[in-house]
Protein backbone atom coordinates (compact mmCIF):
# COMPACT_ATOMS: atom_id res chain seq x y z
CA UNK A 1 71.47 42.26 -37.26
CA UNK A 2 69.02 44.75 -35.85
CA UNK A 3 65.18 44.37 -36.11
CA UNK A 4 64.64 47.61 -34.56
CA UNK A 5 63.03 50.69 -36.79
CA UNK A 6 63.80 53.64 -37.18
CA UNK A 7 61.13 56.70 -35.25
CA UNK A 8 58.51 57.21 -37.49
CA UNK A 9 59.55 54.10 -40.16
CA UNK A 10 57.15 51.92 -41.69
CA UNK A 11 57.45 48.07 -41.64
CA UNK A 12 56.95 46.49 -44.40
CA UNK A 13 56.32 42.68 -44.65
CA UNK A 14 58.45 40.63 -47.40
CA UNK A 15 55.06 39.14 -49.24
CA UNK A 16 57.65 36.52 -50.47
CA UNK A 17 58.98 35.27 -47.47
CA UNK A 18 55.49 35.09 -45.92
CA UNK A 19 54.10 33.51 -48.74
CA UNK A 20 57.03 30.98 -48.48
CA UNK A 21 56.57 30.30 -44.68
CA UNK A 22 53.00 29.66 -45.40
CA UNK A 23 53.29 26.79 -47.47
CA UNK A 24 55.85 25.30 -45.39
CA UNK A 25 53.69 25.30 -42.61
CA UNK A 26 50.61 24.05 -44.31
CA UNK A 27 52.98 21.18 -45.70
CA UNK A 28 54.12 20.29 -42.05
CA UNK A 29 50.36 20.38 -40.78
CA UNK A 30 49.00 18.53 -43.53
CA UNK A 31 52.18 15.83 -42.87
CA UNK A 32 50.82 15.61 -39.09
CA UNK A 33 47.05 15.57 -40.25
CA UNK A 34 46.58 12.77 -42.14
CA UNK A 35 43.99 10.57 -40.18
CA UNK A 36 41.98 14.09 -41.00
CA UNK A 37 42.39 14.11 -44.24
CA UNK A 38 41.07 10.30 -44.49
CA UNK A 39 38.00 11.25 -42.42
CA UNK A 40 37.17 14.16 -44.69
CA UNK A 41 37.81 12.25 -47.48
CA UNK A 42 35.27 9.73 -46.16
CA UNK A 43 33.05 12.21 -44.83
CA UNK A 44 32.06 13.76 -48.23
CA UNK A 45 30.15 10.82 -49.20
CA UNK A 46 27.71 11.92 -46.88
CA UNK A 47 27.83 15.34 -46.06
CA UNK A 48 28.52 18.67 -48.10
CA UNK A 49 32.09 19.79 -47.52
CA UNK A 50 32.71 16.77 -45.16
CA UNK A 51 31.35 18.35 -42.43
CA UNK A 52 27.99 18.16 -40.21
CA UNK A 53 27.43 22.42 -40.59
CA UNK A 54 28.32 24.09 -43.73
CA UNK A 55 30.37 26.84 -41.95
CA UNK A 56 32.99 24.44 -40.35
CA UNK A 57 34.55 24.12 -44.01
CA UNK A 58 35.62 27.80 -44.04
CA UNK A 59 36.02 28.67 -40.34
CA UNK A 60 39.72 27.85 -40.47
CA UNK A 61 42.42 28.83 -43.18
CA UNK A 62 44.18 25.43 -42.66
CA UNK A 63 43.08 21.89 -43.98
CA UNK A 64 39.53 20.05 -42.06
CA UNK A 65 41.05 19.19 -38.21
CA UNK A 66 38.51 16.32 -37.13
CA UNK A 67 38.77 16.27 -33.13
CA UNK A 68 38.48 13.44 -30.86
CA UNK A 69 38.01 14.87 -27.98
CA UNK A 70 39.31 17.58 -25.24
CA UNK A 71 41.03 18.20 -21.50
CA UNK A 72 40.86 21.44 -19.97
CA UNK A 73 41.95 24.00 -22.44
CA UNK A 74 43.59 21.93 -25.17
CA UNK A 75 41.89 19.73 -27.51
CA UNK A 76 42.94 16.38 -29.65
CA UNK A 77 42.34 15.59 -32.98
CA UNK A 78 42.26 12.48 -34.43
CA UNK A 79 45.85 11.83 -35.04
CA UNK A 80 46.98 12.78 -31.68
CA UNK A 81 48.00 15.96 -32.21
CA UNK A 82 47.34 18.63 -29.25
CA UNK A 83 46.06 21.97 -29.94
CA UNK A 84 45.97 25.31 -27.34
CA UNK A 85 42.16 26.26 -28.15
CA UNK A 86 41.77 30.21 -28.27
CA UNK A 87 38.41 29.65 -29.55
CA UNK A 88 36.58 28.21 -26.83
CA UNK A 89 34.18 26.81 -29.57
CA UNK A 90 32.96 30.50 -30.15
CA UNK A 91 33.31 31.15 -26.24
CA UNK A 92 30.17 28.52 -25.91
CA UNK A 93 32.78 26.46 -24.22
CA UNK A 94 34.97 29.27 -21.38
CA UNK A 95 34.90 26.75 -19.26
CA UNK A 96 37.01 24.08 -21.05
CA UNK A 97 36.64 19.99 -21.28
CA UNK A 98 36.71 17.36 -19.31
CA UNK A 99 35.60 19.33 -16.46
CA UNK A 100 34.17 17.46 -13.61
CA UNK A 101 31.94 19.90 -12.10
CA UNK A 102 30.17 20.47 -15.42
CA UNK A 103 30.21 16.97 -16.46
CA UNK A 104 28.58 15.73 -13.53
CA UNK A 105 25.62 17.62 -13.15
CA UNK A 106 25.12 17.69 -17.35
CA UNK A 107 25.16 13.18 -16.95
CA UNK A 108 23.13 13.39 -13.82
CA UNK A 109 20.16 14.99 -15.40
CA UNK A 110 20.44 13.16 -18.82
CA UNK A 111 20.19 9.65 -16.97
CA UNK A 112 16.85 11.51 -15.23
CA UNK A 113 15.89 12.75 -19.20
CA UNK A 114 17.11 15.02 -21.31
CA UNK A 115 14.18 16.85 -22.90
CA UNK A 116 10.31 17.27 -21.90
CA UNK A 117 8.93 20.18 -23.71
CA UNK A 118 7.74 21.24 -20.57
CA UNK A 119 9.30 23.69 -17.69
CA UNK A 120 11.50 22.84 -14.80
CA UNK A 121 12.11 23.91 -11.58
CA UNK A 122 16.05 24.04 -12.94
CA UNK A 123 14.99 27.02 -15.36
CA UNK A 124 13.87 28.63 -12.57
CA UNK A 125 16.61 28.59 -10.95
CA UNK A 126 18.64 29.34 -13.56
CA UNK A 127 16.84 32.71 -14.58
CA UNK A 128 17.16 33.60 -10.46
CA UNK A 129 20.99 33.10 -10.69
CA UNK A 130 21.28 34.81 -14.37
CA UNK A 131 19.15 38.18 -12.54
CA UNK A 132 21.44 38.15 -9.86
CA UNK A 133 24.47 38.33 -12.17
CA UNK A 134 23.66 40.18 -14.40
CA UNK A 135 20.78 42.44 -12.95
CA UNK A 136 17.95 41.95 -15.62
CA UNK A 137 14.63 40.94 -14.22
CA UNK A 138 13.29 38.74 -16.86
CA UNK A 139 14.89 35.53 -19.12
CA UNK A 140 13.96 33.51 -21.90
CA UNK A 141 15.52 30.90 -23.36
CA UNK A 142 16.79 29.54 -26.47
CA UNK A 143 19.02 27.04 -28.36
CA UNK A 144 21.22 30.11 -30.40
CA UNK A 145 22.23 33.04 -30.38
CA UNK A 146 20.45 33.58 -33.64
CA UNK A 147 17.22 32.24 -32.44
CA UNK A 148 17.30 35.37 -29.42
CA UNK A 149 17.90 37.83 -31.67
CA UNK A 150 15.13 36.54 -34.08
CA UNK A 151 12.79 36.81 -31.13
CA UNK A 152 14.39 40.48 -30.22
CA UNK A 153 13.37 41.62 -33.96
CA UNK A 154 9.98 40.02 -33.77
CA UNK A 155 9.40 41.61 -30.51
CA UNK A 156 10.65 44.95 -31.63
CA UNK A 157 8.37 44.94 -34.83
CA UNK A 158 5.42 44.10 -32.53
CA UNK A 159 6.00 46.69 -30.06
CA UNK A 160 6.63 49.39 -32.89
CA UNK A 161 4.62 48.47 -35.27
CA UNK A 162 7.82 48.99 -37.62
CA UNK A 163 9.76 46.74 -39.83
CA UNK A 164 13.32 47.80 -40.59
CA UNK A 165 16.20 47.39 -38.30
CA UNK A 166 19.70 49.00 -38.37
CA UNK A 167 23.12 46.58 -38.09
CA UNK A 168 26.88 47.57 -38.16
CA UNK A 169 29.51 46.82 -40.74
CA UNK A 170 31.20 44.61 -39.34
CA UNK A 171 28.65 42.84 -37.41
CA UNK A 172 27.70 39.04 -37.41
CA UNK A 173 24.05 38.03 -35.50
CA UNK A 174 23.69 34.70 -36.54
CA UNK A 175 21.61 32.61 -39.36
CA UNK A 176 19.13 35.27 -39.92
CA UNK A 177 18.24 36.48 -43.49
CA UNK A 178 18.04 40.13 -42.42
CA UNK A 179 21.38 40.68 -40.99
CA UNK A 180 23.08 38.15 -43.30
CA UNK A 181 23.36 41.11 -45.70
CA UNK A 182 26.29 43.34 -47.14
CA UNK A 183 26.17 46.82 -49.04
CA UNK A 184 27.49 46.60 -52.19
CA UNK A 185 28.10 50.17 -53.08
CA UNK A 186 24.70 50.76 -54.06
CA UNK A 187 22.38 48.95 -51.83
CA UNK A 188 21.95 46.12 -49.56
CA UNK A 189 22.19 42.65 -50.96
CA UNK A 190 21.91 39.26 -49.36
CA UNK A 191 25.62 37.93 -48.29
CA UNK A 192 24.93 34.13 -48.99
CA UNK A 193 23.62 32.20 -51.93
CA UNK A 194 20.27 31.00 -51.14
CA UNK A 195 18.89 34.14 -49.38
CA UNK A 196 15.27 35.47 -50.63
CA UNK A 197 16.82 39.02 -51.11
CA UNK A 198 13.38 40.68 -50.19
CA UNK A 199 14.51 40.62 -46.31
CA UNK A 200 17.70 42.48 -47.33
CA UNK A 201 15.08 45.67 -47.98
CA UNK A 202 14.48 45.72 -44.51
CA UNK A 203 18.09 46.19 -43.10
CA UNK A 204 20.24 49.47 -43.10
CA UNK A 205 23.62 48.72 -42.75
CA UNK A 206 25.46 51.66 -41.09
CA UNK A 207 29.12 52.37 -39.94
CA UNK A 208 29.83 51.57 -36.25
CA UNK A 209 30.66 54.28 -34.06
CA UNK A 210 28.87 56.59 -36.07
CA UNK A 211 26.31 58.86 -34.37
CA UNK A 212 24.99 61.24 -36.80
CA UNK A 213 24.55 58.45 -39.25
CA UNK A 214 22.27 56.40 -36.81
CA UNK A 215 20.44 59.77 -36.18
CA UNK A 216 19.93 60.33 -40.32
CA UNK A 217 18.53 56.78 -40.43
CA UNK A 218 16.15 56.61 -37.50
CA UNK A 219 14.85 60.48 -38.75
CA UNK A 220 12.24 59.10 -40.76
CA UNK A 221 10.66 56.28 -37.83
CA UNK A 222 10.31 53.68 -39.74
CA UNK A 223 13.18 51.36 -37.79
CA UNK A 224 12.09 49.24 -35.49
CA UNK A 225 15.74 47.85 -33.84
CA UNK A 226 18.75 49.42 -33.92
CA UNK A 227 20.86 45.49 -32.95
CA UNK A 228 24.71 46.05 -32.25
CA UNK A 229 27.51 44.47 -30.03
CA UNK A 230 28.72 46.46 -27.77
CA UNK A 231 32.51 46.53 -29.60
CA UNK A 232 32.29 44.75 -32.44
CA UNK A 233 34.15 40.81 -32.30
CA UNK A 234 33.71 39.46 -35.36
CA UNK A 235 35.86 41.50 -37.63
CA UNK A 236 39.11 41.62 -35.55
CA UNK A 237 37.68 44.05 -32.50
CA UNK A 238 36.17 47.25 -32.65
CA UNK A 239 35.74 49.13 -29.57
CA UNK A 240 32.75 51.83 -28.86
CA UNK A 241 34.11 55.76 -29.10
CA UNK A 242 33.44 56.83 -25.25
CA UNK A 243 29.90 57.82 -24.84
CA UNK A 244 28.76 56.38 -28.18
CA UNK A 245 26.30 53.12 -26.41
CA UNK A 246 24.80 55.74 -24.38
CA UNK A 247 24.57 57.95 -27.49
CA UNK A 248 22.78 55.27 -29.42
CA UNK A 249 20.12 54.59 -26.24
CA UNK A 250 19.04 58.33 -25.86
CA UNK A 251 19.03 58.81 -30.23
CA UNK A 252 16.80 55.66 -30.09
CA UNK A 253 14.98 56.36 -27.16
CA UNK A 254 14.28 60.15 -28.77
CA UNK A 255 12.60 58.07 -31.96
CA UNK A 256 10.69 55.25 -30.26
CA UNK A 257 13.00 52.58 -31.71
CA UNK A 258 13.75 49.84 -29.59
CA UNK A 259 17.77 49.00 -28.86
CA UNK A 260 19.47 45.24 -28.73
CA UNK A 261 22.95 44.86 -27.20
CA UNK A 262 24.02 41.62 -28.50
CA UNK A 263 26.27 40.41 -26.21
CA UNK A 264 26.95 36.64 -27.45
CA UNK A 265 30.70 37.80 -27.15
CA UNK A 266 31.64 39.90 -25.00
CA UNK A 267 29.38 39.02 -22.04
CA UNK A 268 29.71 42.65 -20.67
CA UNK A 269 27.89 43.67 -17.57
CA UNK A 270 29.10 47.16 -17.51
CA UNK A 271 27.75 47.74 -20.68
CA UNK A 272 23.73 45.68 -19.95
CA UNK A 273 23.36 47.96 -17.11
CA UNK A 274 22.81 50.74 -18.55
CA UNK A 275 19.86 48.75 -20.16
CA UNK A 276 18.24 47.89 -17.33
CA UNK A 277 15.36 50.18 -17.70
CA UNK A 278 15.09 49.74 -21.51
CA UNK A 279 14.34 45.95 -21.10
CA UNK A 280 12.17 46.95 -18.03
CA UNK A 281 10.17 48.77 -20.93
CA UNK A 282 10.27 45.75 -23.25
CA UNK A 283 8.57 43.31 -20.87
CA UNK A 284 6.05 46.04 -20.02
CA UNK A 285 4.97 46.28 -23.25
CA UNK A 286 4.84 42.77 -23.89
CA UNK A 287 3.07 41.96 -20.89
């Protein structure tokens, strides 16, 4: 039997079937999972959900996976079972496990300590290589993503003496009350239980790729960050309309609002260099 369509036809999924083939896969998972299952079973004696962060109970549609450990690009979980990860633990992990040259080095200067609170020469020459790659002149340092872009929104409110900031539907920036927001038809409203609800006042939540919207909100000059990705990877992907980055630098630069391209994702250097001199202007200010 041909699969092929027609020109122009439609394809329509039988909701049924994939219904069907759902449950039969969630049934053989669940049959190959069950040293898992004991471990979150045991695990919600002590911790919410079973798990050590709140968000690893939803991340996945399938049952809680508890891993043991990992070898180049696949990983193990507890009953043995190996898995191809496309994940790369939120691409904080590109280069795999198990791998010798970063192993080393990481064991090496954990035997010689771990932590001081103080600099080191290593951060030094760290932020050397990171300018050379990536050709900004200035780092900083920090343990999230949501704790740099927590410092780019209290740096932006200090420089513009402003305090709203414009995010993207579609956009995720990490565990901060101000972007953790949604519109729900009528206004902007926290996203989570447990949010205050007055930071949500401060966020404008606009569509991406949209020009003339970003040039309606920043009219008045009260925004003090307009904070995007570059193409948006956290709701499928979203790429930029050609010219629209640059379009959002000049409409920002025009108001005196600053610009952040997050790029926890998609580590682009073609699209930071454009933002060379914007930055340049950040530490000038600050300094």
């Amino acid at each position: 039997m041909s699969t092929t369509l027609a020109p122009g036809a439609a394809y329509r999924a039988d909701r049924t079937r994939v219904a069907e083939l759902n449950q039969r896969e969630l049934e053989r998972f669940a049959a190959r999972t069950g040293r898992s299952k004991a471990l979150l079973d045991r695990a919600r004696n002590v911790m919410p959900a079973g798990t050590p962060m709140s968000w690893m109970a939803g991340y996945y549609m399938h049952p809680q996976l508890y891993v043991a450990g990992g070898e180049g690009a696949r990983f193990f979980d507890v009953d043995g079972n190996a898995y191809v990860d496309m994940n790369v633990a939120d691409l904080s992990a590109t280069l795999g496990y198990g791998i010798p040259a970063v192993e080393e080095p990481m064991v090496r200067q954990f035997r010689n300590g771990a932590h001081y609170l103080l600099p080191t020469e290593d951060a030094v020459v760290a932020a050397h290589s990171l300018g050379r790659l990536m050709g900004l002149p200035f780092w900083q340092f920090t343990l999230a993503a949501s704790g740099a872009n927590t410092e780019v929104m209290r740096i932006a409110r200090h420089i513009t003496d402003r305090r709203k900031l414009i995010v993207f539907e579609g956009k995720y920036h990490g565990h901060i009350e101000e972007t953790l927001v949604k519109f729900d038809g009528e206004r902007v409203v926290p996203e989570y239980q447990g949010l205050s609800g007055r930071r949500s006042e401060d966020t404008i939540i606009l569509p991406f790729n949209d020009l003339d919207a970003v040039a309606a909100a920043l009219e008045s000059r009260e925004v003090a960050l307009v904070l995007t990705e570059p193409a948006l990877t956290n709701c499928s992907l979203v790429l930029p309309d050609p010219g629209y980055l640059d379009g959002l630098r000049r409409i920002s630069a025009e108001t005196g609002t600053m610009l952040c391209i997050d790029e926890s994702h998609t580590h682009g250097k073609e699209d930071i260099d454009g933002y060379v001199d914007l930055l340049h202007e950040f530490m000038k200010n600050i300094k």
